[in-house]
N, C-alpha and C. Protein backbone atom coordinates (compact mmCIF):
# COMPACT_ATOMS: atom_id res chain seq x y z
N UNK A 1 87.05 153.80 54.78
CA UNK A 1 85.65 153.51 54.62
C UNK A 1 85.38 152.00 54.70
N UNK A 2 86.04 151.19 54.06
CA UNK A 2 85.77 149.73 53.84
C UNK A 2 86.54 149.40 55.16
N UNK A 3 87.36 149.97 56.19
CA UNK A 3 87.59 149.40 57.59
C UNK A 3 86.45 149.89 58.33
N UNK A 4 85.75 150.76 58.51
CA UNK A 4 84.64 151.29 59.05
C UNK A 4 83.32 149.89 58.71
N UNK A 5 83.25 149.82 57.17
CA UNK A 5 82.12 149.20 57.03
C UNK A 5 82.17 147.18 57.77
N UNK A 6 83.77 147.05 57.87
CA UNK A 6 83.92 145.71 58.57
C UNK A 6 83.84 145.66 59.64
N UNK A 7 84.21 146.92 60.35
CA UNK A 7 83.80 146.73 62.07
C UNK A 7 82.74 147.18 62.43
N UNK A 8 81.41 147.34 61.61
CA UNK A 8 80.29 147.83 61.77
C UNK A 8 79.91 146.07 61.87
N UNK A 9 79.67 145.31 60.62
CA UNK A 9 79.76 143.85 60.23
C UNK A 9 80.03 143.34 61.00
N UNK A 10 81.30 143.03 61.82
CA UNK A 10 81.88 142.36 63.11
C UNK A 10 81.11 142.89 64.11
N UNK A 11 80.67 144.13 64.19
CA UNK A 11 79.96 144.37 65.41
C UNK A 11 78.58 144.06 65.69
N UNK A 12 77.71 143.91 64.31
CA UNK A 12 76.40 143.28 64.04
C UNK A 12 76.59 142.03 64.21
N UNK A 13 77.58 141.21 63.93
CA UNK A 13 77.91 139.91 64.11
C UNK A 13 77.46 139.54 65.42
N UNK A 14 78.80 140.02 65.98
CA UNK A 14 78.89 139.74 67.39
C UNK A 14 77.83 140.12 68.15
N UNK A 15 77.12 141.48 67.91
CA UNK A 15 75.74 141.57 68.76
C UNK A 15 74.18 140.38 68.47
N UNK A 16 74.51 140.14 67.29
CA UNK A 16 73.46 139.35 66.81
C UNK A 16 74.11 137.90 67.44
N UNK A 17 74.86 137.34 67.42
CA UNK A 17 75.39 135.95 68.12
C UNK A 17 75.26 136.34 69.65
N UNK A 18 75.31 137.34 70.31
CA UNK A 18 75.21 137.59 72.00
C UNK A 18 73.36 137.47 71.74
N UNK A 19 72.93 138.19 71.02
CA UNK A 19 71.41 137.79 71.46
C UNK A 19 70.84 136.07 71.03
N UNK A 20 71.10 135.84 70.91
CA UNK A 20 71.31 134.50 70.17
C UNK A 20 71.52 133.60 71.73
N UNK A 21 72.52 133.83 72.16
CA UNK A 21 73.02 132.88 73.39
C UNK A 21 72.33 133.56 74.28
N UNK A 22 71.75 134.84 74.75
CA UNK A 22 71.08 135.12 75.82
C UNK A 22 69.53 135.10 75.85
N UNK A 23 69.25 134.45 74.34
CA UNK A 23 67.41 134.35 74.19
C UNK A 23 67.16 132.60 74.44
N UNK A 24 67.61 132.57 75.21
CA UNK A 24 67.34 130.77 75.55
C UNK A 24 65.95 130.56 75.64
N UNK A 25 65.20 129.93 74.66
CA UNK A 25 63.78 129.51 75.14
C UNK A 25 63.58 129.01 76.67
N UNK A 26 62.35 128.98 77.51
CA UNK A 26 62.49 128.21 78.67
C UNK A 26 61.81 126.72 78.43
N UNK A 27 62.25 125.71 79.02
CA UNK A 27 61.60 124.85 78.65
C UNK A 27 60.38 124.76 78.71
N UNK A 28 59.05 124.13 78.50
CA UNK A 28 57.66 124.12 78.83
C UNK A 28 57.42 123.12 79.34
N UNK A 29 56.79 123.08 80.37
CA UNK A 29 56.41 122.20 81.53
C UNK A 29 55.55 121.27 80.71
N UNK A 30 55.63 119.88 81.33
CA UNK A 30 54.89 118.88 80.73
C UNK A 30 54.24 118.10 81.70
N UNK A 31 53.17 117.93 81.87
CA UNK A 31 51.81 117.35 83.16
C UNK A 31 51.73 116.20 82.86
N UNK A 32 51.95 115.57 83.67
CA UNK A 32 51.41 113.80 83.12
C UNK A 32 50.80 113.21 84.51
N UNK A 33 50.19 112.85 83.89
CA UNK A 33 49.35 111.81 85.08
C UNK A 33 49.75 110.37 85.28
N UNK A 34 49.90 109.56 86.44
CA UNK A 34 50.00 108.56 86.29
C UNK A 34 49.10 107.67 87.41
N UNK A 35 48.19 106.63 86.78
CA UNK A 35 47.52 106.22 87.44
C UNK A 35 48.29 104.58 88.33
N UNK A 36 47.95 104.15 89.21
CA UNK A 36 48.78 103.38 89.75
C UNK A 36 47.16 102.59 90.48
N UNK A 37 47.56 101.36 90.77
CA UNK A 37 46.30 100.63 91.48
C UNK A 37 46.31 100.75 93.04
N UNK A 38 47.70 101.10 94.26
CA UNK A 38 47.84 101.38 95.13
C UNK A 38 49.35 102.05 95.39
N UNK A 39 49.51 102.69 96.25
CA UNK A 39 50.70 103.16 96.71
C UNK A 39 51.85 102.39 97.52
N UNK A 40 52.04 101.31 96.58
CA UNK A 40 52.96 100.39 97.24
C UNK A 40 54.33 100.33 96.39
N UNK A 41 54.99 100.01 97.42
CA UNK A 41 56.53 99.41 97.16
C UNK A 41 56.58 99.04 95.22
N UNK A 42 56.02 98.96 95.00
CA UNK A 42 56.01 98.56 93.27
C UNK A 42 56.32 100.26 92.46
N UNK A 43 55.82 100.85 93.35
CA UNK A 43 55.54 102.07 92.92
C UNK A 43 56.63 102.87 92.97
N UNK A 44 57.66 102.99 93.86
CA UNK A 44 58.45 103.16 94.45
C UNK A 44 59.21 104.26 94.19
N UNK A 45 59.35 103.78 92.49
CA UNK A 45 60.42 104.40 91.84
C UNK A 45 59.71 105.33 91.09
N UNK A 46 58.32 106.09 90.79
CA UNK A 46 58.04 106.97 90.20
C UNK A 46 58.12 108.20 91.67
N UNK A 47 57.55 107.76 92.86
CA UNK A 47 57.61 108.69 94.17
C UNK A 47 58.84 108.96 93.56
N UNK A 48 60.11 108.54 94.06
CA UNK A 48 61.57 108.78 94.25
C UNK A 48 62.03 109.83 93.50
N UNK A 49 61.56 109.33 92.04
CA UNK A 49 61.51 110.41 90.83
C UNK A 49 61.09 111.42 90.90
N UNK A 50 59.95 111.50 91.67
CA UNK A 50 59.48 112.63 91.96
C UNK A 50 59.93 113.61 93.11
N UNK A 51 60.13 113.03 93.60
CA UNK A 51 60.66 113.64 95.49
C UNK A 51 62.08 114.30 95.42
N UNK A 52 62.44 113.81 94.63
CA UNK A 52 64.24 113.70 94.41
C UNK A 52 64.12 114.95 93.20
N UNK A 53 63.41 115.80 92.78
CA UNK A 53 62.96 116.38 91.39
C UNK A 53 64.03 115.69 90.07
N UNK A 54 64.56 114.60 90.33
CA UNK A 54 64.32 113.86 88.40
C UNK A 54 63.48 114.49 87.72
N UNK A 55 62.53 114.55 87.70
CA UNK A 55 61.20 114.78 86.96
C UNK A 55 61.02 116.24 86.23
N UNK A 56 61.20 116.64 87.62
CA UNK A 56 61.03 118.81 87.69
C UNK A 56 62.36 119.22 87.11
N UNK A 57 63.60 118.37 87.04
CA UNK A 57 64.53 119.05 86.79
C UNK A 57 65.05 118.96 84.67
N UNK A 58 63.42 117.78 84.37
CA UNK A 58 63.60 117.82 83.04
C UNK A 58 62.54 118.40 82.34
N UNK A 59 60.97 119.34 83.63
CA UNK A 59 60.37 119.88 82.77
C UNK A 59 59.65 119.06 83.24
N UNK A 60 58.80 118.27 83.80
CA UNK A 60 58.40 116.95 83.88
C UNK A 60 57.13 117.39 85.21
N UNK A 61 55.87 117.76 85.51
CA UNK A 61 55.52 117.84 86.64
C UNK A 61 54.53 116.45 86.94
N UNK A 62 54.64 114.94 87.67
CA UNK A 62 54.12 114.05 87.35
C UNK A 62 53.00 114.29 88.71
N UNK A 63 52.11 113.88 88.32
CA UNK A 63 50.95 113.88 89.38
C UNK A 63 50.69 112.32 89.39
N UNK A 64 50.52 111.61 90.87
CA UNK A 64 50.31 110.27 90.94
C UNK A 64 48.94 109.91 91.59
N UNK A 65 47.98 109.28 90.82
CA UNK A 65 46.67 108.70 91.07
C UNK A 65 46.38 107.38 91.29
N UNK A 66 45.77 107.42 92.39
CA UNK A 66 45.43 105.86 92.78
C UNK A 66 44.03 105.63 92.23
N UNK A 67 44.36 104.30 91.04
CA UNK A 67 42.55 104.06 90.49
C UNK A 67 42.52 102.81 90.49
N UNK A 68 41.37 102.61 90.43
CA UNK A 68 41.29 101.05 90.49
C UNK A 68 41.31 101.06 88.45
N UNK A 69 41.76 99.77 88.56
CA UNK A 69 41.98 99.43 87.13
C UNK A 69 40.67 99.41 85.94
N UNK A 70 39.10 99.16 86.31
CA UNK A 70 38.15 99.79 85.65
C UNK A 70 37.95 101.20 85.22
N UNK A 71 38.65 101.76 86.18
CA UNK A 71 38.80 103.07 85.76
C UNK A 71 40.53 103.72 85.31
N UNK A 72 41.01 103.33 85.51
CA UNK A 72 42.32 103.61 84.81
C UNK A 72 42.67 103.18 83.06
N UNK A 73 42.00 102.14 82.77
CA UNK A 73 42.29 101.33 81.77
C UNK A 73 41.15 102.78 80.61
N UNK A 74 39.89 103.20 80.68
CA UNK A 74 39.31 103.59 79.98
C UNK A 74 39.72 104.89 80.18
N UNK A 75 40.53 105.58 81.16
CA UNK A 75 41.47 106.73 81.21
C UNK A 75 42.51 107.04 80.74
N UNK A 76 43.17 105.69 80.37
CA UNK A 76 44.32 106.01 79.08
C UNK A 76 44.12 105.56 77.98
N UNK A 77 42.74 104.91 77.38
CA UNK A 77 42.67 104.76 76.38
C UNK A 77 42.24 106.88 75.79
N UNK A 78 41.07 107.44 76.92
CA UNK A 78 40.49 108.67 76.32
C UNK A 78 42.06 109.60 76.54
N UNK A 79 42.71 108.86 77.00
CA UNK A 79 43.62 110.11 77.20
C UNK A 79 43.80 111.36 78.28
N UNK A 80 42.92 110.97 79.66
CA UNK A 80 42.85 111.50 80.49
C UNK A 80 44.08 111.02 81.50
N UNK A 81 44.48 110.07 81.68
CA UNK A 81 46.00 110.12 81.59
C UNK A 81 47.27 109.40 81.00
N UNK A 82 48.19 109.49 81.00
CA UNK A 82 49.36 109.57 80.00
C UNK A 82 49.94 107.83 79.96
N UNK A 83 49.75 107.31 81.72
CA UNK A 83 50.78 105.79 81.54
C UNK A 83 50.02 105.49 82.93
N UNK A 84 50.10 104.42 82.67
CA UNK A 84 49.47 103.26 84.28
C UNK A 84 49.82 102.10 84.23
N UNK A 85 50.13 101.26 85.73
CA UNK A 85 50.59 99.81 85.66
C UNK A 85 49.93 98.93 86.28
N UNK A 86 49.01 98.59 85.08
CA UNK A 86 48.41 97.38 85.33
C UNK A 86 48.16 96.75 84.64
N UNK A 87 47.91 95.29 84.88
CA UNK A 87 47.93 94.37 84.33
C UNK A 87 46.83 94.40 83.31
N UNK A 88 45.50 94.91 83.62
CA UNK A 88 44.31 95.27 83.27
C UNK A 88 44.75 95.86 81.66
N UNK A 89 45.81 97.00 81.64
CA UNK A 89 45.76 97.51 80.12
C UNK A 89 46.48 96.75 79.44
N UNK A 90 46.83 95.41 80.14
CA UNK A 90 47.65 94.65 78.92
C UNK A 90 46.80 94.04 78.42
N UNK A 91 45.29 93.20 79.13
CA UNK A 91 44.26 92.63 78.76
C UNK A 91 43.80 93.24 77.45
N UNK A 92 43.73 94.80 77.81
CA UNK A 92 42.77 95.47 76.82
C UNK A 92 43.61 95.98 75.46
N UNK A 93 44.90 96.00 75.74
CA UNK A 93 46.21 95.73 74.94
C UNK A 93 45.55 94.79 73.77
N UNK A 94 45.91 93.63 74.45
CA UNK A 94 45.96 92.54 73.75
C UNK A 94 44.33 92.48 73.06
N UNK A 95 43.31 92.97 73.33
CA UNK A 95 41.71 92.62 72.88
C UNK A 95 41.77 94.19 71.72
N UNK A 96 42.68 94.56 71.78
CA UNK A 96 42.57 95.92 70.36
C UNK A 96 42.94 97.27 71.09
N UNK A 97 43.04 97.36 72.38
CA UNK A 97 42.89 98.95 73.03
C UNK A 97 43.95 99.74 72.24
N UNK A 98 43.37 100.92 72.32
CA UNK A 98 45.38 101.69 71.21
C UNK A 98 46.42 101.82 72.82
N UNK A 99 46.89 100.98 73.26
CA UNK A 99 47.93 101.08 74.42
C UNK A 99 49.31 100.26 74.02
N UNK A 100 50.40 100.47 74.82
CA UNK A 100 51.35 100.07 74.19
C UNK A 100 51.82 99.95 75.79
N UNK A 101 53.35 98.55 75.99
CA UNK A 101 53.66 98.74 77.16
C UNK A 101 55.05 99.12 77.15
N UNK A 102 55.64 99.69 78.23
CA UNK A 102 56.92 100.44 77.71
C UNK A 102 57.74 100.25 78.73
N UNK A 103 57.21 99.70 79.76
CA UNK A 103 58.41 99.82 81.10
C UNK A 103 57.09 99.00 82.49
N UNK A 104 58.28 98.27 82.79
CA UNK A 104 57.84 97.39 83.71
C UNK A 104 58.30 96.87 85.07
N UNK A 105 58.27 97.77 85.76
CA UNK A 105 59.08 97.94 87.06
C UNK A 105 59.24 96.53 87.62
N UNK A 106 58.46 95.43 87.80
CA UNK A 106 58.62 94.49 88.47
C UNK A 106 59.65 93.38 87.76
């Protein structure tokens, strides 16, 4: 009886650890926008990232927007998109904007 009731135990074990390794969450896709002032050579390295799936292969789907900096700067303060490089949000940086700078390709 008590060998019966351990390989019942071992067998709940082991079935409960197999569902365990075969319920892998999937990752959830993450959208980000990135605004840019033109599509130049500066830029370079977010295309690449993208083209090359870097990006897609961490979950990552980046969409790239060309704005002029009047309108980019009051787009990441509301949060309409995520990161942009210009010089413009360091201005507004520095005058109180909630922005922060984090990476600086040039």
């Amino acid at each position: 009886m008590v060998r019966h009731i351990r390989v019942v135990i071992l067998l709940l074990c082991l079935g409960l650890g197999w569902e365990c390794v075969l319920a892998q969450q999937l990752k959830k896709e993450i959208n980000l926008i990135e605004g840019i002032s033109s599509p130049d050579f500066g830029y370079v390295a977010s295309y690449i990232a993208r083209a090359k799936g870097f990006l897609a292969n961490e979950g990552v789907d980046l969409k790239i927007v060309v704005m002029r900096a009047t309108v980019s700067v009051p787009a990441l303060v509301s949060g309409e998109i995520q990161f942009a490089v210009h010089g413009s949000a360091m201005t507004a940086a520095m005058r109180g904007a909630p922005l922060k700078a984090v990476f600086f390709t040039y």
